[in-house]
C-alpha atoms as a PDB file:
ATOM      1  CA  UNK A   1       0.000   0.000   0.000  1.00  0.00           C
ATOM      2  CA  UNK A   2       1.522   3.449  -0.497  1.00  0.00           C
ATOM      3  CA  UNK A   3       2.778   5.103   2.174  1.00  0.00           C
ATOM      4  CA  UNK A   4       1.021   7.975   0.105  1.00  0.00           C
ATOM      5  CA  UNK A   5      -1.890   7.620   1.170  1.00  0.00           C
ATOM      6  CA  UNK A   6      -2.056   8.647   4.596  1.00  0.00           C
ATOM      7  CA  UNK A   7      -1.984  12.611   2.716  1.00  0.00           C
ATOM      8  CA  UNK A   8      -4.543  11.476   1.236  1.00  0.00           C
ATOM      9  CA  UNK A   9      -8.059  12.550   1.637  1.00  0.00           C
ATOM     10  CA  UNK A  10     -10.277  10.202   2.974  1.00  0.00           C
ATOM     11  CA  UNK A  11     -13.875   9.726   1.130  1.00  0.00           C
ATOM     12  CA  UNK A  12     -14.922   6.609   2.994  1.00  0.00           C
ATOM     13  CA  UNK A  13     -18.223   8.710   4.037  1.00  0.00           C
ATOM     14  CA  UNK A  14     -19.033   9.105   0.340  1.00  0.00           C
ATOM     15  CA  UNK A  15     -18.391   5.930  -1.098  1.00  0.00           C
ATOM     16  CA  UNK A  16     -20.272   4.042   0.992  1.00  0.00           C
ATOM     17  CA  UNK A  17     -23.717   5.540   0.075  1.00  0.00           C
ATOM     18  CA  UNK A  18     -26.506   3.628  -0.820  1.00  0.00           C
ATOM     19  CA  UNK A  19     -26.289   5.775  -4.040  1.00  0.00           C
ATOM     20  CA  UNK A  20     -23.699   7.516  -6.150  1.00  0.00           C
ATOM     21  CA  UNK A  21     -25.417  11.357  -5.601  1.00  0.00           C
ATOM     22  CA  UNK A  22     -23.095  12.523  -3.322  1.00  0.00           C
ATOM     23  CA  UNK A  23     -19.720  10.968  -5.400  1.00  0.00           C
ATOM     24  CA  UNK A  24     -20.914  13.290  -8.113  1.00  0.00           C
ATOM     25  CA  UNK A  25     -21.540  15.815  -6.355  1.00  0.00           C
ATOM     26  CA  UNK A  26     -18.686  15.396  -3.769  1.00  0.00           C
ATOM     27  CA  UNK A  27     -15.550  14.190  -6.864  1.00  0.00           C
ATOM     28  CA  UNK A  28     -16.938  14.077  -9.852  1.00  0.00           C
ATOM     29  CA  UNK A  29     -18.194  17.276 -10.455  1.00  0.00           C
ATOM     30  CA  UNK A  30     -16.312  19.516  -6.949  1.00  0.00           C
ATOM     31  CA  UNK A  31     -13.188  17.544  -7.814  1.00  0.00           C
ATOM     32  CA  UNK A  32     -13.359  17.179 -11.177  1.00  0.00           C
ATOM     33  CA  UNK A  33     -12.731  14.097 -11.607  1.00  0.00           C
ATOM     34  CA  UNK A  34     -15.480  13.587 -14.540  1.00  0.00           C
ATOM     35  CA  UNK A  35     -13.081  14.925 -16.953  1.00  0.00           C
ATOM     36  CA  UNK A  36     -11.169  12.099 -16.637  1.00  0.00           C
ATOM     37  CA  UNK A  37     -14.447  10.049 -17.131  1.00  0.00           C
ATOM     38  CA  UNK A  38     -14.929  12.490 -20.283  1.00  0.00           C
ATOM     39  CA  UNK A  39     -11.480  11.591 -21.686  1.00  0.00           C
ATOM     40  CA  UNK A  40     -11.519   7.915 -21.410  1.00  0.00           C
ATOM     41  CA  UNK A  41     -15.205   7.086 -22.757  1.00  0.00           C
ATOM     42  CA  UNK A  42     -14.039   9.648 -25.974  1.00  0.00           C
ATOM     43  CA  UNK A  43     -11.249   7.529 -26.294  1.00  0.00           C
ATOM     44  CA  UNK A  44     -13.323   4.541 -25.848  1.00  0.00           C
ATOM     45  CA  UNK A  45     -15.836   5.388 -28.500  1.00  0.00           C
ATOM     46  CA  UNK A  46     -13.054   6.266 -31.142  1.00  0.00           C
ATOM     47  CA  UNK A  47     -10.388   3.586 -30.562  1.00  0.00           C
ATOM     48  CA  UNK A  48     -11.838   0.896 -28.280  1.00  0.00           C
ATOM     49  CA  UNK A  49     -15.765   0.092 -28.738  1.00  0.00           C
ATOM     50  CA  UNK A  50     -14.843  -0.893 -32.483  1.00  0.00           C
ATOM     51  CA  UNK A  51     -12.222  -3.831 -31.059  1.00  0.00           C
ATOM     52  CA  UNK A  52     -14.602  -4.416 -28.797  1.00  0.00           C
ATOM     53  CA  UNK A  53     -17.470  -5.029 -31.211  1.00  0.00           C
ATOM     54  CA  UNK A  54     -15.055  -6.782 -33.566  1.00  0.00           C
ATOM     55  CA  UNK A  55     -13.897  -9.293 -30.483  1.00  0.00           C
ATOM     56  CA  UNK A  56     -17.943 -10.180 -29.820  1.00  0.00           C
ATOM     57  CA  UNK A  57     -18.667 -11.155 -33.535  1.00  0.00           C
ATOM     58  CA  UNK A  58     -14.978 -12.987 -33.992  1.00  0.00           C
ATOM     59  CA  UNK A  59     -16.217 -15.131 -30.565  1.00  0.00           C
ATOM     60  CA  UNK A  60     -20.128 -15.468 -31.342  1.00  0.00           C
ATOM     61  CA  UNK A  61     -20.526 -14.327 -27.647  1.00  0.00           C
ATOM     62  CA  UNK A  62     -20.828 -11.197 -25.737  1.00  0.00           C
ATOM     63  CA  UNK A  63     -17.536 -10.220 -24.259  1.00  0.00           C
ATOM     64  CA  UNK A  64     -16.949 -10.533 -20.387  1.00  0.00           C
ATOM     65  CA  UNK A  65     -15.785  -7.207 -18.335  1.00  0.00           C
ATOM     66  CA  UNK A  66     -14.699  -7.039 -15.169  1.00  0.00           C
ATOM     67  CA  UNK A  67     -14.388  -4.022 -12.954  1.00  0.00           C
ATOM     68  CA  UNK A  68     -11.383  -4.189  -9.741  1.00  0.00           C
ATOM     69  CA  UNK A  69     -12.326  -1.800  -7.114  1.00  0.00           C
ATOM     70  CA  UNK A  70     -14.949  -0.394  -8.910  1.00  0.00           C
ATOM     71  CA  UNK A  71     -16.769   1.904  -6.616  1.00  0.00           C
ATOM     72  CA  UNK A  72     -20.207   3.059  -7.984  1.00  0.00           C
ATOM     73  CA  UNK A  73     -19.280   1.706 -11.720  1.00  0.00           C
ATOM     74  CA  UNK A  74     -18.475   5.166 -13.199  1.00  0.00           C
ATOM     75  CA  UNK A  75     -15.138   3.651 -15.268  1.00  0.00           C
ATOM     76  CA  UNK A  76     -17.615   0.227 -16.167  1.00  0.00           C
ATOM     77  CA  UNK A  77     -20.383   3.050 -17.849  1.00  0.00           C
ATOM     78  CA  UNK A  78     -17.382   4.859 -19.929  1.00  0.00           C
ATOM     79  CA  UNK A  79     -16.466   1.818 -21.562  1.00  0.00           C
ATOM     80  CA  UNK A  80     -19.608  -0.272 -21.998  1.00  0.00           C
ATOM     81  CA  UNK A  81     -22.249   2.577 -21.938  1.00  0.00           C
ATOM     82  CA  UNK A  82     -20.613   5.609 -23.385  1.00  0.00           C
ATOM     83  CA  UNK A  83     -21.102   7.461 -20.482  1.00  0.00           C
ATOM     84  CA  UNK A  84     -19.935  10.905 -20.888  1.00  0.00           C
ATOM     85  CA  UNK A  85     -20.072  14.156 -18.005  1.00  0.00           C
ATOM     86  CA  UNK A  86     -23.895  14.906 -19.465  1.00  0.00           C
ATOM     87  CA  UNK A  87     -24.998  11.266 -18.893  1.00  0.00           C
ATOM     88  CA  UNK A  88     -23.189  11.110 -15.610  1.00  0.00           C
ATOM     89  CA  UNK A  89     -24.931  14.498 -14.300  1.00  0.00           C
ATOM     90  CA  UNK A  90     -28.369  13.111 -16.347  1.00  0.00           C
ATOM     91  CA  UNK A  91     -28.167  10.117 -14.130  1.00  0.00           C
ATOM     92  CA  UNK A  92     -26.112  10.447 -11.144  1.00  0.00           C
ATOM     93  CA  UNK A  93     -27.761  14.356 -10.212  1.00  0.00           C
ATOM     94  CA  UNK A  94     -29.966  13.048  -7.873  1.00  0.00           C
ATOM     95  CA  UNK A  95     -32.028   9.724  -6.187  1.00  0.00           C
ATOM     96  CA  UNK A  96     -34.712   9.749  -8.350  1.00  0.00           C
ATOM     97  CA  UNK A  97     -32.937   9.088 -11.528  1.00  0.00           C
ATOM     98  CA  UNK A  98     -29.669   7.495 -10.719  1.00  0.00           C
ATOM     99  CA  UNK A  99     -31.798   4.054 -11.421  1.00  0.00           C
ATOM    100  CA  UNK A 100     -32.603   5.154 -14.786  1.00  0.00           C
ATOM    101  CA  UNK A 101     -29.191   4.622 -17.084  1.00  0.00           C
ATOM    102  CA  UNK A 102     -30.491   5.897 -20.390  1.00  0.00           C
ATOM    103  CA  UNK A 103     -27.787   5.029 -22.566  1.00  0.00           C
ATOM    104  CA  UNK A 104     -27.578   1.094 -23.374  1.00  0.00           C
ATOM    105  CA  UNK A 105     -24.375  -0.837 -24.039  1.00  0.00           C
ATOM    106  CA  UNK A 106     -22.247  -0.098 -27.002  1.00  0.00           C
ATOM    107  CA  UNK A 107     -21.119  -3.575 -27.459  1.00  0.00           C
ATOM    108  CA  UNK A 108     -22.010  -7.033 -26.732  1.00  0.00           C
ATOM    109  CA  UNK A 109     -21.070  -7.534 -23.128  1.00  0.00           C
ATOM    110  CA  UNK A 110     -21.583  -8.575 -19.594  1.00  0.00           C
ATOM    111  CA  UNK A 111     -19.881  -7.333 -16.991  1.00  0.00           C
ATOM    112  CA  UNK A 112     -18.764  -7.969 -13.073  1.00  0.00           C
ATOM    113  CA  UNK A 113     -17.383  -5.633 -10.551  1.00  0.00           C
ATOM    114  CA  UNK A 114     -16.109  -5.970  -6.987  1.00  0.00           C
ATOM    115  CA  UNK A 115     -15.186  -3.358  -4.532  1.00  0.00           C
ATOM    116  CA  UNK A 116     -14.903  -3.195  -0.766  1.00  0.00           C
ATOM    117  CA  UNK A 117     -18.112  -0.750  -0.314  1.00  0.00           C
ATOM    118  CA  UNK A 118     -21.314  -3.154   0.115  1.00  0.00           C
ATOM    119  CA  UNK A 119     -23.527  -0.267  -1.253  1.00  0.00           C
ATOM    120  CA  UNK A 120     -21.645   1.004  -4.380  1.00  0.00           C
ATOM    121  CA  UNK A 121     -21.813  -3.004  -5.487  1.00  0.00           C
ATOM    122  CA  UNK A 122     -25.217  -3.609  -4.488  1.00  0.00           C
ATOM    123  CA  UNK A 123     -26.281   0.470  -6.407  1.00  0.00           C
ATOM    124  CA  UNK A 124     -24.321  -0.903  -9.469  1.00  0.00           C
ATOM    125  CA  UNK A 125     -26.085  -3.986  -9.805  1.00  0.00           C
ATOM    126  CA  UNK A 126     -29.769  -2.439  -9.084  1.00  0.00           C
ATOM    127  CA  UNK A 127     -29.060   0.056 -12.050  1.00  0.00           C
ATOM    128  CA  UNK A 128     -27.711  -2.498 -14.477  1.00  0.00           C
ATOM    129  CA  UNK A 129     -24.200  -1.499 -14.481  1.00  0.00           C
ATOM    130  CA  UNK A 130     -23.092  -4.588 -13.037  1.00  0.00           C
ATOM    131  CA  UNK A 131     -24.818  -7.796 -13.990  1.00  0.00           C
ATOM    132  CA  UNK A 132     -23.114  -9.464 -11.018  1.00  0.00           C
ATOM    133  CA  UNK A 133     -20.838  -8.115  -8.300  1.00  0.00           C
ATOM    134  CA  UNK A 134     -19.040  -8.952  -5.121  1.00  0.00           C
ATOM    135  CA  UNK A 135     -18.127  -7.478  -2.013  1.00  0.00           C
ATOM    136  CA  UNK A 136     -14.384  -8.165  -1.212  1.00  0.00           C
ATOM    137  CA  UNK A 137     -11.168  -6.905  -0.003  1.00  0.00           C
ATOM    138  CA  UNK A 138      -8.356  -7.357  -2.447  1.00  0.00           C
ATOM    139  CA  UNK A 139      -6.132  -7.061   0.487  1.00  0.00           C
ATOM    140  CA  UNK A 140      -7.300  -9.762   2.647  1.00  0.00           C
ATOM    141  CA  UNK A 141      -8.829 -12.709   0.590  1.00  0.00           C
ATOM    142  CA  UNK A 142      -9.472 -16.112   1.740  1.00  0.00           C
ATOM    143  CA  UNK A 143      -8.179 -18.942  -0.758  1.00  0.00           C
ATOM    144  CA  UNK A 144     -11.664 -19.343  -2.557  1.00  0.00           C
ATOM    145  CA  UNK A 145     -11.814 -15.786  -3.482  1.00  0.00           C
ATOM    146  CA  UNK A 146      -9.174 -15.871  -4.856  1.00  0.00           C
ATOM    147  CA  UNK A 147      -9.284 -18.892  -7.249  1.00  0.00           C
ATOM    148  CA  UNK A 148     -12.736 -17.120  -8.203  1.00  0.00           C
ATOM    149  CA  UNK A 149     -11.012 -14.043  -8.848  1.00  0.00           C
ATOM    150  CA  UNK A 150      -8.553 -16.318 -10.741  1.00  0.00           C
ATOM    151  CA  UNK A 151     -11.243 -17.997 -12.981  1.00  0.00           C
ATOM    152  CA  UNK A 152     -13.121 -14.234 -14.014  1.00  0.00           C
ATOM    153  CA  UNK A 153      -9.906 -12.809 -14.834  1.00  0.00           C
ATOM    154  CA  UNK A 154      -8.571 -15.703 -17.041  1.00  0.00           C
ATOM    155  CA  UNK A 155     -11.916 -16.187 -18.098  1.00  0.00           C
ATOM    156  CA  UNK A 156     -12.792 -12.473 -19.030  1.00  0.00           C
ATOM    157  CA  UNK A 157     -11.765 -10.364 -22.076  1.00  0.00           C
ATOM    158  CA  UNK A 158     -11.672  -6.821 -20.297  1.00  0.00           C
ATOM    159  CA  UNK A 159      -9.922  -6.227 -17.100  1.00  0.00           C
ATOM    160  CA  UNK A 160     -10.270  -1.960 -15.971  1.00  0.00           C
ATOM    161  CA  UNK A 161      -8.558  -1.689 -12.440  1.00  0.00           C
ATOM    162  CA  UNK A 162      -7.375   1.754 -10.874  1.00  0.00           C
ATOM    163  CA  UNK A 163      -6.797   2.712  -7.177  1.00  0.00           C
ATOM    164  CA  UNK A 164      -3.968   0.353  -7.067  1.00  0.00           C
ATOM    165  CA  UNK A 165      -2.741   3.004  -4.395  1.00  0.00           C
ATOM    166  CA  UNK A 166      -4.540   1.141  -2.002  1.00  0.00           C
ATOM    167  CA  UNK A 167      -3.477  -2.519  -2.299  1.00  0.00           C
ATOM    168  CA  UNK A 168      -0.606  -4.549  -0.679  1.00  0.00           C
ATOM    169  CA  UNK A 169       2.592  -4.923  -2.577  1.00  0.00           C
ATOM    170  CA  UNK A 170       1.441  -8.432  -4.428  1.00  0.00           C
ATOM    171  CA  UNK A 171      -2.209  -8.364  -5.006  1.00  0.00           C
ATOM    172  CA  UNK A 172      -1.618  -6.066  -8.329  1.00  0.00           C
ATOM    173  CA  UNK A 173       1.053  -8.286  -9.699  1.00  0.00           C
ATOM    174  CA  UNK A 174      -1.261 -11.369  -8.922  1.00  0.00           C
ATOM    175  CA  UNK A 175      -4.532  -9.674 -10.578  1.00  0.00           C
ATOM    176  CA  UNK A 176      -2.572  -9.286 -13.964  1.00  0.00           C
ATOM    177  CA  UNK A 177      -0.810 -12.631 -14.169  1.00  0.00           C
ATOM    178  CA  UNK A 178      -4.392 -13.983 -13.457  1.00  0.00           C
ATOM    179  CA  UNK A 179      -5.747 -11.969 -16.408  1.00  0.00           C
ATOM    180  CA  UNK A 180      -2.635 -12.405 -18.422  1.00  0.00           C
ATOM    181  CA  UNK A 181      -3.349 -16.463 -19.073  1.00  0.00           C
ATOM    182  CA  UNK A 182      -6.953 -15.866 -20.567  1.00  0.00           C
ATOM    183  CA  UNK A 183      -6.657 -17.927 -24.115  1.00  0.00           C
ATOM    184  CA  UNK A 184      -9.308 -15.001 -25.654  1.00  0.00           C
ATOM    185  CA  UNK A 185      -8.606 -11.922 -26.885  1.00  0.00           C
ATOM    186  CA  UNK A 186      -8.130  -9.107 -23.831  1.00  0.00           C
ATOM    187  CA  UNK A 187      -7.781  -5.261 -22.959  1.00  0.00           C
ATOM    188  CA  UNK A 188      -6.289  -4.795 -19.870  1.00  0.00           C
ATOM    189  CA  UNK A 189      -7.589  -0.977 -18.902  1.00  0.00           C
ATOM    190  CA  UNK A 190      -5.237   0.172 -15.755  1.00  0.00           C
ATOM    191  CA  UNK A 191      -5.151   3.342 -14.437  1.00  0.00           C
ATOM    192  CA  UNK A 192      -1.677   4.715 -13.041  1.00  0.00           C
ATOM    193  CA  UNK A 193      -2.412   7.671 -10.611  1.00  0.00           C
ATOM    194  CA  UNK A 194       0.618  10.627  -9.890  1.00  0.00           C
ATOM    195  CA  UNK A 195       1.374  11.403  -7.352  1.00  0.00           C
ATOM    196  CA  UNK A 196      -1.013   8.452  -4.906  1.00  0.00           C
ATOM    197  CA  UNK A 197       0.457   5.437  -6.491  1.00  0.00           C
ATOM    198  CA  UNK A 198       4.249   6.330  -5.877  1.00  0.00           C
ATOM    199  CA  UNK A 199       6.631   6.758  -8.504  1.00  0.00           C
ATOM    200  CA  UNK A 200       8.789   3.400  -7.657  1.00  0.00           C
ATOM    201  CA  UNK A 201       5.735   1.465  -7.462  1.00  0.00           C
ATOM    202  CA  UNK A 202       4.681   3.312 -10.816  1.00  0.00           C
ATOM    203  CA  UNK A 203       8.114   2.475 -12.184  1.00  0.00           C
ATOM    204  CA  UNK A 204       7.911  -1.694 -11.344  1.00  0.00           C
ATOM    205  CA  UNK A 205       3.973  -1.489 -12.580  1.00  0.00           C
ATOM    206  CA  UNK A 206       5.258  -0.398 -15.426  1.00  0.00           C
ATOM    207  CA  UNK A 207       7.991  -2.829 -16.168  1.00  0.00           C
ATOM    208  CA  UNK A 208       5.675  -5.814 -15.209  1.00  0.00           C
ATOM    209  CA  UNK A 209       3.169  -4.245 -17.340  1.00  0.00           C
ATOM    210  CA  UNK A 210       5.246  -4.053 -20.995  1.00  0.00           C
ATOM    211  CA  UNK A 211       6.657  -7.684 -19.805  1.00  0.00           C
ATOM    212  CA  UNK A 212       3.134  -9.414 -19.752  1.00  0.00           C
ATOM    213  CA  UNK A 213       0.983  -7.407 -22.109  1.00  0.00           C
ATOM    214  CA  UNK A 214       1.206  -5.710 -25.710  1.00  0.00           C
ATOM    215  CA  UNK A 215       1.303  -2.080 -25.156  1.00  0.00           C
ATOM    216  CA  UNK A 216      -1.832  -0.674 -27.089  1.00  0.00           C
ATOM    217  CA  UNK A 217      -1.846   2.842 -25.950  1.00  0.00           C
ATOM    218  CA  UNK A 218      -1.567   5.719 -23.107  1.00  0.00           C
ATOM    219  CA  UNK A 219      -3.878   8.691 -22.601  1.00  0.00           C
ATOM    220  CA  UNK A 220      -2.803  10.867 -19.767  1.00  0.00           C
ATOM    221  CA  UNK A 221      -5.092  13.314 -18.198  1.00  0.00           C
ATOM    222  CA  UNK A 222      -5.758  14.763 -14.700  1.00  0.00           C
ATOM    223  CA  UNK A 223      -6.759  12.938 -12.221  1.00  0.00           C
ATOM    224  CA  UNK A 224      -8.539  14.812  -9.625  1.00  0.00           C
ATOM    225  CA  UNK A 225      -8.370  18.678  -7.773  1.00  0.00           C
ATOM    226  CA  UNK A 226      -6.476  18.373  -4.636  1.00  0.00           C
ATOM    227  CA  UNK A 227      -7.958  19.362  -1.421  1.00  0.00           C
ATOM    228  CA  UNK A 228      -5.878  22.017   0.437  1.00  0.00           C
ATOM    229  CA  UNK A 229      -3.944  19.637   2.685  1.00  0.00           C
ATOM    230  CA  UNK A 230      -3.238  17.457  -0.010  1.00  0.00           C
ATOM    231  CA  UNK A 231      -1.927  20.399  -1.397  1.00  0.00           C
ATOM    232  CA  UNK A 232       0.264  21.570   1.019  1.00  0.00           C
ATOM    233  CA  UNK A 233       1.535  17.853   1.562  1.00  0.00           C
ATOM    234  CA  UNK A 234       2.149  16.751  -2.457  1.00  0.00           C
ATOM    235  CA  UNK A 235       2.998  20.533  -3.595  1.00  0.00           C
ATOM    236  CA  UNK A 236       6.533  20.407  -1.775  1.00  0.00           C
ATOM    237  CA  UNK A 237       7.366  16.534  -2.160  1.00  0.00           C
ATOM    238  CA  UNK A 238       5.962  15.823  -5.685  1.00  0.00           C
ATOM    239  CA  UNK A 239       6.090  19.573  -7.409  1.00  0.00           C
ATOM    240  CA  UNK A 240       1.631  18.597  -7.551  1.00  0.00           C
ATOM    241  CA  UNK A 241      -0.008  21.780  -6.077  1.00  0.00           C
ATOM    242  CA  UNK A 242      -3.652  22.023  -7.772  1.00  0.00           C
ATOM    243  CA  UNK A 243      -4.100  18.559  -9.039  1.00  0.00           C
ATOM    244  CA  UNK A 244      -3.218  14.600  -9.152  1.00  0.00           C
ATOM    245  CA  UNK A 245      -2.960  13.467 -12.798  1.00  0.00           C
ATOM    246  CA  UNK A 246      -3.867  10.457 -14.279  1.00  0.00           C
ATOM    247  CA  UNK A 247      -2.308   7.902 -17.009  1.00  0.00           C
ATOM    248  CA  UNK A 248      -4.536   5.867 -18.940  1.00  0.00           C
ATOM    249  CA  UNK A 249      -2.801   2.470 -20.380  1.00  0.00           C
ATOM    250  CA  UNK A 250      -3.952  -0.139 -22.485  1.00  0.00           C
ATOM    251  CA  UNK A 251      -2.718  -3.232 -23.307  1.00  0.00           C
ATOM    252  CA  UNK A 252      -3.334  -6.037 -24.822  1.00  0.00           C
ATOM    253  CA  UNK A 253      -3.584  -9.881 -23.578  1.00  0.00           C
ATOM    254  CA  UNK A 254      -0.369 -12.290 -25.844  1.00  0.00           C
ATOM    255  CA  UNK A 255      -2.616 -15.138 -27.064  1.00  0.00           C
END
């Protein structure tokens, strides 16, 4: 876990709402964090959606998604739904419609999530956004978790995963080589975070990544605003005094 974190703001009181109002309000939209969800589903719907759709009709099968630490399902919508900022605020702006997607999926698919908040799984799954989820901690599974998590991700052809910040040195590296001997075509969609994730644990990610996977692509981007003790913590270590930034990468599965 990096040591990072603890200048970190904490958000456990909005993550674990029964709905995803106040992470709009609260990150997406305070924080700005819904660029970020802007640039990826562009990306997505220009470069990715047409593999994608290409994959499903090669197979004869919806493809299988998977979401790691997936919070309300806001990266799972960008990729399968097209969500963009005016489908987020559309949806997410309040109780009464955050049930009510409004955009369907853009490519044959089904998808799974897990994430350690009870109520952004059990929201994502009432909506549609997950067709199945689990509540787990990557950092503390028992053995059958883990050979489940072992059969969805060589089992799966899209793996998104961000907030690595957060896990023990070893669950990330296990996650890919899990995903890394599917047999079907696969997009791993990871999500490197500056300054949270580290820069030596950004460095070996990075290594382990180009060793196991076919580079695809990288879209950077920021990441987040930074609260004012953030600020004052990241400014004078990292150089980081308004924002965290963000680094798309995609790669591709060696089958």
């Amino acid at each position: 876990m990096s040591e990072l974190l603890t200048f970190k703001q904490d958000f456990t009181d909005v993550y674990n709402n029964p709905t995803p109002v106040k992470y709009l309000q609260n990150i997406l939209r305070d924080m700005r964090m819904i660029e970020r969800c802007e640039v990826g589903s562009k990306y997505a719907e220009k470069d990715l959606v047409p593999i994608f759709r290409t994959w499903a009709t090669n197979l004869g099968k919806p493809l299988k998604f998977l979401d790691f630490m997936s919070s309300y399902g806001n990266d799972t919508l960008i990729y399968t739904n097209g969500f963009q900022k005016e489908d987020f605020e559309r949806c997410w702006g309040s109780d009464k419609t955050c049930l009510n997607l409004g955009k369907p999926r853009q490519f044959p698919v089904t998808t799974w999530a897990t994430d350690i908040s009870a109520n952004a799984i059990s929201y994502g799954i009432q909506a549609g956004i997950f067709d199945e989820g689990s509540v787990l901690d990557l950092n503390n599974l028992a053995e059958e978790e883990k050979q489940m998590l072992r059969n969805r991700c060589r089992n799966s052809n899209i793996l998104s995963i961000n907030s690595m910040g957060y896990l023990k040195d070893g669950v990330l590296e296990q996650i890919l080589g899990w995903f890394a001997e599917g047999t079907e075509p696969g997009m791993l969609i990871i999500g490197l975070s500056y300054p949270f994730n580290g820069v030596e644990r950004l460095r070996m990610w990075k290594s382990l990544l180009l060793k196991k996977f076919t580079f695809f692509n990288s879209v950077p981007c920021l990441n987040r605003r930074l609260t004012e003790l953030e600020s004052q913590k990241f400014g004078k270590l990292n150089g980081t005094w308004s924002f965290s930034y963000y680094d798309f990468w995609f790669l591709t599965r060696s089958t």
